[in-house]
Protein backbone atom coordinates (compact mmCIF):
# COMPACT_ATOMS: atom_id res chain seq x y z
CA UNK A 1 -30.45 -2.17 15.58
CA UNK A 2 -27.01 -2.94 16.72
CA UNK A 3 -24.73 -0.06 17.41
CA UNK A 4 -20.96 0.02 17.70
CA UNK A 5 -17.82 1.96 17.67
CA UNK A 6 -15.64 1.03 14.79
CA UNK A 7 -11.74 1.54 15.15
CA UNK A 8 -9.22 0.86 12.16
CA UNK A 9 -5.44 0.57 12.12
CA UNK A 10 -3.83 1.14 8.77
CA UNK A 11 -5.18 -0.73 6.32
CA UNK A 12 -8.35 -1.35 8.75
CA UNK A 13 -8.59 2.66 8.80
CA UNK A 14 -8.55 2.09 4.98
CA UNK A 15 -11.20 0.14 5.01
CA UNK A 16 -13.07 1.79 7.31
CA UNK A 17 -13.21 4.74 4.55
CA UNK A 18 -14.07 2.54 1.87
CA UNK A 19 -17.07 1.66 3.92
CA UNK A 20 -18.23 4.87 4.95
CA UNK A 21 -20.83 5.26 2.56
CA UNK A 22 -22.74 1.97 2.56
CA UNK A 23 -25.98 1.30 4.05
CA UNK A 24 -24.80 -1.14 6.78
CA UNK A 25 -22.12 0.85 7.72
CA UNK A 26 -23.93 4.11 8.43
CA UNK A 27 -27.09 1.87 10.03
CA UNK A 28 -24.22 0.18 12.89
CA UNK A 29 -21.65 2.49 12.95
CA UNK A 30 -22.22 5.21 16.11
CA UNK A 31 -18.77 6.52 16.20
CA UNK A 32 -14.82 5.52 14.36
CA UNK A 33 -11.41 5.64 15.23
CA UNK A 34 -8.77 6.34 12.87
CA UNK A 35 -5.56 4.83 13.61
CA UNK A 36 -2.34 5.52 11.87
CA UNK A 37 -3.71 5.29 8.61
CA UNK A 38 -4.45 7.77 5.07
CA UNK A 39 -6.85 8.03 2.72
CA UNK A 40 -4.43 9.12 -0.67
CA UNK A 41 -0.91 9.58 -1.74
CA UNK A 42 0.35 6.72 0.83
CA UNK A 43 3.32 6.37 -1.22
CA UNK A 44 4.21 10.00 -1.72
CA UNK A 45 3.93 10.81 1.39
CA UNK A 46 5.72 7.51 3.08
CA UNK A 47 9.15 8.22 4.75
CA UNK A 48 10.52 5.22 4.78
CA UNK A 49 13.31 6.30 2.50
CA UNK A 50 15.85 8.29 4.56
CA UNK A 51 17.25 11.91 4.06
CA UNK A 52 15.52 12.67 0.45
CA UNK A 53 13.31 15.05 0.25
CA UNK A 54 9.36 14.48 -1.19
CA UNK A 55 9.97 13.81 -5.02
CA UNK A 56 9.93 11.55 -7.94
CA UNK A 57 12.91 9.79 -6.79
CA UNK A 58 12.23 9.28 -2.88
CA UNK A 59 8.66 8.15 -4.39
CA UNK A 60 10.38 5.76 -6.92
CA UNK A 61 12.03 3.84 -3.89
CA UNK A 62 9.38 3.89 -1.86
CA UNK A 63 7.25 1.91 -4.30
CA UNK A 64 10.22 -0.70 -4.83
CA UNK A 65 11.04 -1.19 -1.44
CA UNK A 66 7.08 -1.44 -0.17
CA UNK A 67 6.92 -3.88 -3.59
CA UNK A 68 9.62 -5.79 -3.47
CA UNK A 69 9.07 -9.28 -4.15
CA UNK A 70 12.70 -10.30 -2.21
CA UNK A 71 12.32 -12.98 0.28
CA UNK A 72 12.38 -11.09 4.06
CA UNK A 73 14.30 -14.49 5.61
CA UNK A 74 14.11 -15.32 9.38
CA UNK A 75 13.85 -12.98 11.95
CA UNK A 76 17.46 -11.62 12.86
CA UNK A 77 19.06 -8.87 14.50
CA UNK A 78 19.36 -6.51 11.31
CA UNK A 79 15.68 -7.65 10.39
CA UNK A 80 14.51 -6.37 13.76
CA UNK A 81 16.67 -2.91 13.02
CA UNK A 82 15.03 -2.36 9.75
CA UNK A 83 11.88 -3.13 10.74
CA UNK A 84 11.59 -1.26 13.74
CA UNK A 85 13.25 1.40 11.75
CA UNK A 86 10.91 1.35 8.94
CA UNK A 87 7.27 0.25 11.64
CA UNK A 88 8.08 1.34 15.23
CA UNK A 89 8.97 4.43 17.26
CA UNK A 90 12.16 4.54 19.26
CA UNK A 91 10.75 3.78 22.38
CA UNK A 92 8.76 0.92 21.10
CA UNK A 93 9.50 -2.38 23.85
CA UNK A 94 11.71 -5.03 22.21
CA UNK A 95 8.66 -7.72 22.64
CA UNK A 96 7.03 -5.53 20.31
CA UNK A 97 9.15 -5.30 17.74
CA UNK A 98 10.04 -9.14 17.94
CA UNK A 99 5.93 -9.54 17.69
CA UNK A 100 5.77 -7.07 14.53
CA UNK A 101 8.32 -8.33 12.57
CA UNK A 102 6.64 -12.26 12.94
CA UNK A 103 3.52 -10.69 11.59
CA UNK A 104 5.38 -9.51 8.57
CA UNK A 105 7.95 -12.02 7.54
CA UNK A 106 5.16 -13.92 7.85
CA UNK A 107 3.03 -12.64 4.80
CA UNK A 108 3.48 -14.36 1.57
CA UNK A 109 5.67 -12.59 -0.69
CA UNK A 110 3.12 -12.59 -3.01
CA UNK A 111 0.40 -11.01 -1.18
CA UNK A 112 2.99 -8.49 0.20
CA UNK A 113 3.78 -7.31 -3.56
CA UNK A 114 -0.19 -7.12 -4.13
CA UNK A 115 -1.01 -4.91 -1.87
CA UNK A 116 1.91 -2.54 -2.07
CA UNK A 117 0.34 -1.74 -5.94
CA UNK A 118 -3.21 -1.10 -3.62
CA UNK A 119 -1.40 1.14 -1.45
CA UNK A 120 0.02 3.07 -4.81
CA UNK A 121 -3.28 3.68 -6.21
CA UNK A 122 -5.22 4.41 -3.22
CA UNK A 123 -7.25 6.77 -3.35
CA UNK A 124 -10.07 7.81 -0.40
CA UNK A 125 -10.75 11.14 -0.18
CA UNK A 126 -14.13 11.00 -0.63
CA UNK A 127 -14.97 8.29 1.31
CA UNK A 128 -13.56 10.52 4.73
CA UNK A 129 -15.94 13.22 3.41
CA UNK A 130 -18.88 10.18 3.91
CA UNK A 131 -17.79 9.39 7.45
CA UNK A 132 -20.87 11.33 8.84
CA UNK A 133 -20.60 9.80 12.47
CA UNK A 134 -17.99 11.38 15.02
CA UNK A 135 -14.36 10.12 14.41
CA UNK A 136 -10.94 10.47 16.21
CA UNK A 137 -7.79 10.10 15.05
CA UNK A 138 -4.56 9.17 16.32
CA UNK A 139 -1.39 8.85 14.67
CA UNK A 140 2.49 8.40 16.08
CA UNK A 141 4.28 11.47 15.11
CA UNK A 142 7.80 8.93 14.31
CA UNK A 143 4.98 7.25 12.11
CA UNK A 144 7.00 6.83 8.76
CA UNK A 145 4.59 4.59 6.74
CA UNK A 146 1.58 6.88 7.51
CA UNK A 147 3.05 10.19 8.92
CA UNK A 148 1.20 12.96 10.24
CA UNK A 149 0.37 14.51 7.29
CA UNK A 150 -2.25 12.16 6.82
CA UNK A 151 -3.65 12.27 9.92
CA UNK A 152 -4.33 15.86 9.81
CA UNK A 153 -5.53 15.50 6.26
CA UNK A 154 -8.18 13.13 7.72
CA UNK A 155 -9.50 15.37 10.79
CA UNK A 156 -10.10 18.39 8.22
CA UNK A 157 -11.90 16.08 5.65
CA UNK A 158 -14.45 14.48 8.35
CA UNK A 159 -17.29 16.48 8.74
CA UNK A 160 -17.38 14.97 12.76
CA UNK A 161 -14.19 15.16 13.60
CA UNK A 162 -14.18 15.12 17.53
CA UNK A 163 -9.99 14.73 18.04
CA UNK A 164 -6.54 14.26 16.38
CA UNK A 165 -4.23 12.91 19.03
CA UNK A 166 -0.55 12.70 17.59
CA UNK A 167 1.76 10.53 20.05
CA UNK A 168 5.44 11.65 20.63
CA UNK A 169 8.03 9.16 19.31
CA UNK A 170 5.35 6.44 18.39
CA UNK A 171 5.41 4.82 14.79
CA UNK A 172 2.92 3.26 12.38
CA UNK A 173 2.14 0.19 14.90
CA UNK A 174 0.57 1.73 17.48
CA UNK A 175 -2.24 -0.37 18.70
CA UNK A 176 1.26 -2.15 20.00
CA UNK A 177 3.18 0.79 20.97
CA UNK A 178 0.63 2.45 22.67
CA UNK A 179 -1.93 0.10 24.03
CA UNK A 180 -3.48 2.23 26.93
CA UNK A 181 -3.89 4.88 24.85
CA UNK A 182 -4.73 3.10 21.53
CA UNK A 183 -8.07 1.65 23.88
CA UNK A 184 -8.66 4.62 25.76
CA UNK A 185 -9.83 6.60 22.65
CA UNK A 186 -11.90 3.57 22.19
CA UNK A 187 -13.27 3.46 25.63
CA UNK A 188 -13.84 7.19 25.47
CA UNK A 189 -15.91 6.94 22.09
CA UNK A 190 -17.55 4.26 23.66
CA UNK A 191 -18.67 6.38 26.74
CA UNK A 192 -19.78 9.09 24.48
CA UNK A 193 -21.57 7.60 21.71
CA UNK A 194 -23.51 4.65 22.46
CA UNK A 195 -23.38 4.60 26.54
CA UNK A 196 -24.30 8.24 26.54
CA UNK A 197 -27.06 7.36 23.89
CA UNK A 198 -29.13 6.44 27.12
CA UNK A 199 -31.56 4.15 25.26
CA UNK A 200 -31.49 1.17 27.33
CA UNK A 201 -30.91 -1.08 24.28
CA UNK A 202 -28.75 -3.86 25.15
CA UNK A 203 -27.73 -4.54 21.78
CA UNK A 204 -25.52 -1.47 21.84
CA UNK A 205 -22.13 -2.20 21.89
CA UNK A 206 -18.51 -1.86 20.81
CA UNK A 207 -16.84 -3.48 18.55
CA UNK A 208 -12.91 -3.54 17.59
CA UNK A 209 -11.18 -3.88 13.80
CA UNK A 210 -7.34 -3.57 13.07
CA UNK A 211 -5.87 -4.08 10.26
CA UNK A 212 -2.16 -4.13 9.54
């Protein structure tokens, strides 16, 4: 059958783990990267809110600010601040930014609110445990939505874990941050699990799925 490598930013890493365990994934799936994403306490462990400490009160703000149901309004100058601040790294490209902040004041408020109250509840621990192909991960170590933390959570819990690359000054977006090296893990999972395979069936190939 079909073989491919499966990479998934954020909420596509997310999903990625929620799949883990089913039949069709385990059948397809020859290898999986990880990008900038977490498998539990995504709101605990957010640092979107500045200068407080982990606790019931930086949580509290967290989870009103990721489910507030205020109207973002057009793109502006202090939008593109607060979302870079809150998204990007410092040395994201302004192109970027402008692109990222489209993408969000472009969700429906209502869909926005949703799927902050997912995010709260989250929880996918098991489902990295289930991951039984070889998996990299990459995260941006300015990554304030999905720090680190999560990242290395992730490489201990996977029984194949075969790399955590964290990238200096790079936030949660960083399929558009980092681009070259976003694809070359791809590429290099791609070289190593299904070219390497060697079996001369031209159905094997790789496949790419981001989400947000």
């Amino acid at each position: 059958g079909e073989r491919a490598v499966v990479a998934g930013h954020s909420m596509g890493g997310m999903t990625v783990l929620a799949a883990a365990g089913r039949p069709g994934f385990r059948e397809h799936a020859a290898a999986v990267l990880l990008c900038s994403t977490g498998s539990s306490r995504l709101v605990e462990e957010a640092t979107v809110v500045p200068l407080l400490r982990a606790g019931r009160l930086r949580t509290g703000l967290t989870r009103r600010i990721l489910g507030s149901r205020a109207p973002l309004g057009p793109v502006t100058p202090l939008a593109l601040r607060i979302l870079k601040y809150a998204t990007m790294g410092p040395r994201s490209a302004p192109h970027a930014v402008e692109a990222c902040a489209r993408i969000v004041h472009a969700c429906p408020r209502r869909v926005r609110h949703a799927w902050s109250r997912v995010l709260d509840s989250l929880q996918l621990d098991a489902g990295a445990r289930q991951v039984r192909v070889p998996a990299a991960v990459l995260v941006g170590t300015a990554d304030r939505l999905t720090p680190p933390v999560h990242a290395r959570s992730l490489a201990a819990a996977l029984p194949q874990c075969v790399g955590l690359t964290e990238l200096p000054a790079r936030g949660h977006m960083t399929p558009m941050e980092a681009p070259d090296q976003v694809t070359g893990k791809i590429r290099d999972l791609v070289a190593g699990h299904i070219r390497a395979r060697g079996t001369g069936n031209d159905n094997d190939t790789a496949r790419i799925g981001e989400g947000a």
